[in-house]
Protein backbone atom coordinates (compact mmCIF):
# COMPACT_ATOMS: atom_id res chain seq x y z
CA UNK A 1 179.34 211.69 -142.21
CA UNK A 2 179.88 215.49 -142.65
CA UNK A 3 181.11 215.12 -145.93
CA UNK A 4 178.07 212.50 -147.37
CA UNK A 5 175.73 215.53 -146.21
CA UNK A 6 177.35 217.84 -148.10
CA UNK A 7 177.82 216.10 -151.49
CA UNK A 8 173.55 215.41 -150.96
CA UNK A 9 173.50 219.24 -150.01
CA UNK A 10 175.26 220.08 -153.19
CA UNK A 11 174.03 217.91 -155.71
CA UNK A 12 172.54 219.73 -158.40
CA UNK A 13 169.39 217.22 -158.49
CA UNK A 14 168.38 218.35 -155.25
CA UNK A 15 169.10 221.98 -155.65
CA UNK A 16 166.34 221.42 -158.94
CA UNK A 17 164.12 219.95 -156.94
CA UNK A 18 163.84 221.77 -154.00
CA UNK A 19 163.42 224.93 -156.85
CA UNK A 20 161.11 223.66 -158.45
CA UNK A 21 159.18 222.15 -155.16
CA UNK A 22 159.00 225.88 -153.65
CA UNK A 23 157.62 226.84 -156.94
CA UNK A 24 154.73 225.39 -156.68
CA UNK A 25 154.14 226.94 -153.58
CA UNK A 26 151.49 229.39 -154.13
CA UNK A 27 152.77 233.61 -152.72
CA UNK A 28 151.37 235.14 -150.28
CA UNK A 29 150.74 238.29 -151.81
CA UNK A 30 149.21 237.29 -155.48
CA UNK A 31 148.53 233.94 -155.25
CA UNK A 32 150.29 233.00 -158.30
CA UNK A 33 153.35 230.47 -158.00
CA UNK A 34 156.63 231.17 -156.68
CA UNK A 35 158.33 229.60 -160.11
CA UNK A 36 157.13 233.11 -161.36
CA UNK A 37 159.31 235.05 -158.97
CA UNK A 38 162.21 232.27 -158.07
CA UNK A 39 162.84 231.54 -161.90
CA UNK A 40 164.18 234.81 -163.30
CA UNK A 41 166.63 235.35 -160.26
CA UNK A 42 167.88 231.77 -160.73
CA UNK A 43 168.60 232.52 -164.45
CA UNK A 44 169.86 235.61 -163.45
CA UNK A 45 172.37 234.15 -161.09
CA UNK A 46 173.05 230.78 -163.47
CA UNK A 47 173.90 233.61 -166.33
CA UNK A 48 176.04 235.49 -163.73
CA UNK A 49 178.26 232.40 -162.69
CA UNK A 50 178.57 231.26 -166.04
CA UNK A 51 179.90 234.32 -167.45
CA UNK A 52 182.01 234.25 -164.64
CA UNK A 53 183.65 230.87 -165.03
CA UNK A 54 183.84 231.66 -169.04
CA UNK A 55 186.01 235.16 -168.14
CA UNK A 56 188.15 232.95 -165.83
CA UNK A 57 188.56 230.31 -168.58
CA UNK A 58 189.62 232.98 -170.77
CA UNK A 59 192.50 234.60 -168.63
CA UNK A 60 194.17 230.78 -167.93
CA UNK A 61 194.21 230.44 -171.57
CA UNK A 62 196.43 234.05 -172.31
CA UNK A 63 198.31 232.75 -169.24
CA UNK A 64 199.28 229.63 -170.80
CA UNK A 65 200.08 231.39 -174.34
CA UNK A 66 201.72 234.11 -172.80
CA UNK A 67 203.75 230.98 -170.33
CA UNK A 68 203.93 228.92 -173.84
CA UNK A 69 205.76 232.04 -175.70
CA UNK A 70 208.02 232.53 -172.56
CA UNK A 71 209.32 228.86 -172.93
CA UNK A 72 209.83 229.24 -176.67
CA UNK A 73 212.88 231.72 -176.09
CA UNK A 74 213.52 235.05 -177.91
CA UNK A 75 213.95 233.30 -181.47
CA UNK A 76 210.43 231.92 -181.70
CA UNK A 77 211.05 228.15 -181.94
CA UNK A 78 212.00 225.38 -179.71
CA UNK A 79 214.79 223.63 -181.85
């Protein structure tokens, strides 16, 4: 049961939707809607993470060269 609520908790569709429901919401302060403040952190994170993931991405591929070039032996070639 624990782990059904978590894949709903998780699911991207509802993260969306529960955004985009609080932006609607009107703020206290201005009166304008919460998209307007909620939006540019979100991007702001999404651009974060993704750069993230990408730098991570990068480093497993030099360590599987680097591994790759290891395996090959001194004399460049796996005859």
């Amino acid at each position: 049961m624990i782990d059904r609520w978590r894949l709903k908790l998780t699911n991207k569709w509802v993260a969306f939707a529960g955004v985009a429901g609080a932006g609607l919401l009107p703020c206290p302060d201005c009166g304008i809607p919460l998209a307007a403040h909620i939006w540019p952190v979100a991007g702001a994170v999404w651009l974060f993470r993704r750069w993230q993931r990408r730098g991570e991405a990068q480093l497993d591929l030099l360590l599987t060269g680097d591994l790759l070039d290891r395996a090959a032996g001194p004399d460049g070639g796996d005859d």
